[in-house]
C-alpha atoms as a PDB file:
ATOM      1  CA  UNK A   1     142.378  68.618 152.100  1.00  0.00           C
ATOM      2  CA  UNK A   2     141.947  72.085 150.653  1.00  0.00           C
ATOM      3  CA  UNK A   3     140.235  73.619 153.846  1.00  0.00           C
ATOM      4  CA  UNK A   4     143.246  72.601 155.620  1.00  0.00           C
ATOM      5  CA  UNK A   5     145.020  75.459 154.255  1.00  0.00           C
ATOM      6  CA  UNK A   6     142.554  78.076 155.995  1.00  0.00           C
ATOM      7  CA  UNK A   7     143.936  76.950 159.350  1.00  0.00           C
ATOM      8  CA  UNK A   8     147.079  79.013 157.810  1.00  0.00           C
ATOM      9  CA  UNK A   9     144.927  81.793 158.241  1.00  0.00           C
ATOM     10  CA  UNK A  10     143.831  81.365 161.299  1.00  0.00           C
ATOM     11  CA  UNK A  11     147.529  80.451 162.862  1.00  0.00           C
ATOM     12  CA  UNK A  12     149.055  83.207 161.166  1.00  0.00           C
ATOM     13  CA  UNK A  13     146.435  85.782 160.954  1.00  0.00           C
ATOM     14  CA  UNK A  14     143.894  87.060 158.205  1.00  0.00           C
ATOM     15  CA  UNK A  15     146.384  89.946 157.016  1.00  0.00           C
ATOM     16  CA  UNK A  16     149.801  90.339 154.854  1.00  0.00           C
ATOM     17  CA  UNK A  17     151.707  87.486 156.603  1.00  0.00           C
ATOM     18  CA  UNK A  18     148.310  84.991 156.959  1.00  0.00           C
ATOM     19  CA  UNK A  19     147.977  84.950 153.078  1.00  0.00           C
ATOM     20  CA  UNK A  20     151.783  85.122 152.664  1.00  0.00           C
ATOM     21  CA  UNK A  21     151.776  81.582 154.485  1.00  0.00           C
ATOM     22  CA  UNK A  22     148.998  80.171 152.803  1.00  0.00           C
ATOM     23  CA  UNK A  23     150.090  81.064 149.234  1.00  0.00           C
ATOM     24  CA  UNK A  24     153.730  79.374 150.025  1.00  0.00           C
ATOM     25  CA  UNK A  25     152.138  75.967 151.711  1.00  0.00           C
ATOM     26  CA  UNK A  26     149.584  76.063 148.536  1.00  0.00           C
ATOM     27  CA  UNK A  27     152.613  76.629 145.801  1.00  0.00           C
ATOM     28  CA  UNK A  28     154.755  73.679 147.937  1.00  0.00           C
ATOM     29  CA  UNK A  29     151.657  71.394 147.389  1.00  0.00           C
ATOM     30  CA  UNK A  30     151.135  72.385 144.169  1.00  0.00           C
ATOM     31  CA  UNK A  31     154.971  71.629 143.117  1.00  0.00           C
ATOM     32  CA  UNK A  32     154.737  68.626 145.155  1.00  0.00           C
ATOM     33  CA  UNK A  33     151.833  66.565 144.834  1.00  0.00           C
ATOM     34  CA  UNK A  34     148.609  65.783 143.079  1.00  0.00           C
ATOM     35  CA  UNK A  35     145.923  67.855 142.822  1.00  0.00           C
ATOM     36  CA  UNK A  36     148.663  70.404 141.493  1.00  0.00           C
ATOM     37  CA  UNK A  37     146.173  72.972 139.326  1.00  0.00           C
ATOM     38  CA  UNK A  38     143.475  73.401 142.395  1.00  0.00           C
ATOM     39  CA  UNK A  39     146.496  74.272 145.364  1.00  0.00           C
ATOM     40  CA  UNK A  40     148.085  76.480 142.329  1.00  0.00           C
ATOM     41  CA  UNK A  41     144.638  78.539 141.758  1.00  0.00           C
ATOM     42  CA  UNK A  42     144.443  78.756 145.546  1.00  0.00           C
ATOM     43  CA  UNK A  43     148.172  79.916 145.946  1.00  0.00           C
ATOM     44  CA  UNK A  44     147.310  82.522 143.360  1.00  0.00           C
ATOM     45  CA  UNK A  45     144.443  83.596 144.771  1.00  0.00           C
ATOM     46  CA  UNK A  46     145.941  84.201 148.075  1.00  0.00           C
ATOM     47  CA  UNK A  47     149.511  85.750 146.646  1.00  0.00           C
ATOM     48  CA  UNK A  48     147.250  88.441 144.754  1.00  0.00           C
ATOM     49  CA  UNK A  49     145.281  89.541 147.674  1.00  0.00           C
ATOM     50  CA  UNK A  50     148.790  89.564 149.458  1.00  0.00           C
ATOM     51  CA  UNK A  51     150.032  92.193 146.426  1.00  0.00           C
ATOM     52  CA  UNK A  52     146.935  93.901 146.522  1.00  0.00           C
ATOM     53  CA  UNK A  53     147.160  94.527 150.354  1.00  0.00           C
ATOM     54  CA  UNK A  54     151.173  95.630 150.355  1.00  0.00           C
ATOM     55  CA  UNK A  55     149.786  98.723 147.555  1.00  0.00           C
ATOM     56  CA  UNK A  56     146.760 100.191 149.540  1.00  0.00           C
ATOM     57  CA  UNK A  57     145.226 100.219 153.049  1.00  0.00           C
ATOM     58  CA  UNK A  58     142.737  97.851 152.691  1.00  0.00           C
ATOM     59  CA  UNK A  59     139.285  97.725 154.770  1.00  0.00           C
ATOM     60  CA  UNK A  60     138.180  95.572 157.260  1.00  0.00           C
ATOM     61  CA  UNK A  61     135.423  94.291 155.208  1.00  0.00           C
ATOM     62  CA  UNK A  62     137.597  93.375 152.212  1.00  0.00           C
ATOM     63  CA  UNK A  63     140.038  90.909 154.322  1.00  0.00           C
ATOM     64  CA  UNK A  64     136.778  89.466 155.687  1.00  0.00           C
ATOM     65  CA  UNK A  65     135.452  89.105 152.174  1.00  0.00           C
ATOM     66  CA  UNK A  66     138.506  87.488 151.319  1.00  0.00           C
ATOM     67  CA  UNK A  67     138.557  85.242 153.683  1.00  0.00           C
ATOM     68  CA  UNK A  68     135.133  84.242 153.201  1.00  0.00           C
ATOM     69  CA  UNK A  69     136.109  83.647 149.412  1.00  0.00           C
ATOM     70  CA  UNK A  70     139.170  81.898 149.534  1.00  0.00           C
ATOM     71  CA  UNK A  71     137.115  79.431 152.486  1.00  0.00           C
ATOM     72  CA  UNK A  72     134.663  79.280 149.919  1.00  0.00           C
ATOM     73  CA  UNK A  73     136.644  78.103 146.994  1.00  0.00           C
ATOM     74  CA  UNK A  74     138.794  75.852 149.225  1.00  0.00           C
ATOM     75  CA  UNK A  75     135.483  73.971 150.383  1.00  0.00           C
ATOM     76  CA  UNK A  76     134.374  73.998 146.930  1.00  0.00           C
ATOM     77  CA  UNK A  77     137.972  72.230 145.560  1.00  0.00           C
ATOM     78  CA  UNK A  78     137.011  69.743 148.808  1.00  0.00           C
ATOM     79  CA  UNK A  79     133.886  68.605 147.459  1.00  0.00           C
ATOM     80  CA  UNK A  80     134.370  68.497 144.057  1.00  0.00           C
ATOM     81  CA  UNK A  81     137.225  66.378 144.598  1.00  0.00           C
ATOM     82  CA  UNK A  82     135.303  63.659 146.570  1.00  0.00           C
ATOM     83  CA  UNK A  83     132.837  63.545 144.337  1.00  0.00           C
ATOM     84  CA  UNK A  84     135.471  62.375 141.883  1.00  0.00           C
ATOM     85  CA  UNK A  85     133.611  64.329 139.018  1.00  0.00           C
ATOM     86  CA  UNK A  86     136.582  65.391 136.951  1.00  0.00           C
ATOM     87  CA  UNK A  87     133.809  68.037 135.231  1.00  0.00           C
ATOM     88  CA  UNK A  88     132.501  69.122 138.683  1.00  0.00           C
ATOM     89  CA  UNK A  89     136.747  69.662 139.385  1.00  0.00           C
ATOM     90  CA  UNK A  90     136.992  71.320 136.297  1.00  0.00           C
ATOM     91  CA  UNK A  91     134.169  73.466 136.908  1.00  0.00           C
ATOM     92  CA  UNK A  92     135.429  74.139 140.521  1.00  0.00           C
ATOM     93  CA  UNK A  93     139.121  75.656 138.689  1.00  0.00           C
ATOM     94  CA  UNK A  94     137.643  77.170 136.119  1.00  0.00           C
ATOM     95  CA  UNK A  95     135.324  79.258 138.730  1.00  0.00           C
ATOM     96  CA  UNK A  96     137.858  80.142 141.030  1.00  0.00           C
ATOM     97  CA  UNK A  97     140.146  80.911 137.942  1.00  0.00           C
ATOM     98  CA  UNK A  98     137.788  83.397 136.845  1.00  0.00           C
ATOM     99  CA  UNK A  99     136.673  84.483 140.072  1.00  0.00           C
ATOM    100  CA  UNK A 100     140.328  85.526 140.327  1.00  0.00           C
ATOM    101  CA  UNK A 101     140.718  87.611 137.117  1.00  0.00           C
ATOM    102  CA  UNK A 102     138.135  89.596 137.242  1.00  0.00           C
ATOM    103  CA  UNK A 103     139.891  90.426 140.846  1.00  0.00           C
ATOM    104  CA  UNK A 104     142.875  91.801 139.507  1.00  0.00           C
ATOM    105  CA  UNK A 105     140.661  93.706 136.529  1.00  0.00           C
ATOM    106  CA  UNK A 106     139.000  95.404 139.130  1.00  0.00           C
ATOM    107  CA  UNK A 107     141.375  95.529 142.233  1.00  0.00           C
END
């Protein structure tokens, strides 16, 4: 469900436009469907790294980092969602939520 949206990624690249894509099919899902909070806290994730990349050249290691994240988290929404443990979902948003703050602190 959620790892779907790396194949963005991959179709449209890992740079500017890649995330661009990914952050727009997460916000449509999120205004759209179920499951609204966990596509939202990916779309974030994925429209800050796009504003973070359009101010500064950004290494090579930092998009792969990224990308390794953001597979990460979307993996981590997959599970916990099958599981059907609304505190193991919870957990899930509430790590990627901060996981994402501290970004923008720091970035």
């Amino acid at each position: 469900m959620f790892t779907a949206l790396i194949e963005t990624l991959k179709d449209h690249g890992r740079g500017v436009h890649g995330y661009s894509a990914l952050a727009e099919a997460a916000y449509e899902k999120a205004r759209s469907g179920p499951q609204a909070a966990a596509y939202y806290v990916l779309a974030k994730q994925a429209d800050d790294f796009v504003e973070f990349v359009e101010r500064m050249p950004v290494p090579a290691r930092e998009i792969d980092a990224m990308f390794d994240r953001i597979s990460a988290n979307a993996a981590a929404l997959d599970a916990a969602f099958a599981s059907a443990d609304r505190a193991a979902v919870l957990d899930v948003l509430n790590t990627i939520a901060h996981d994402s703050a501290a970004m923008r602190t720091t970035g």
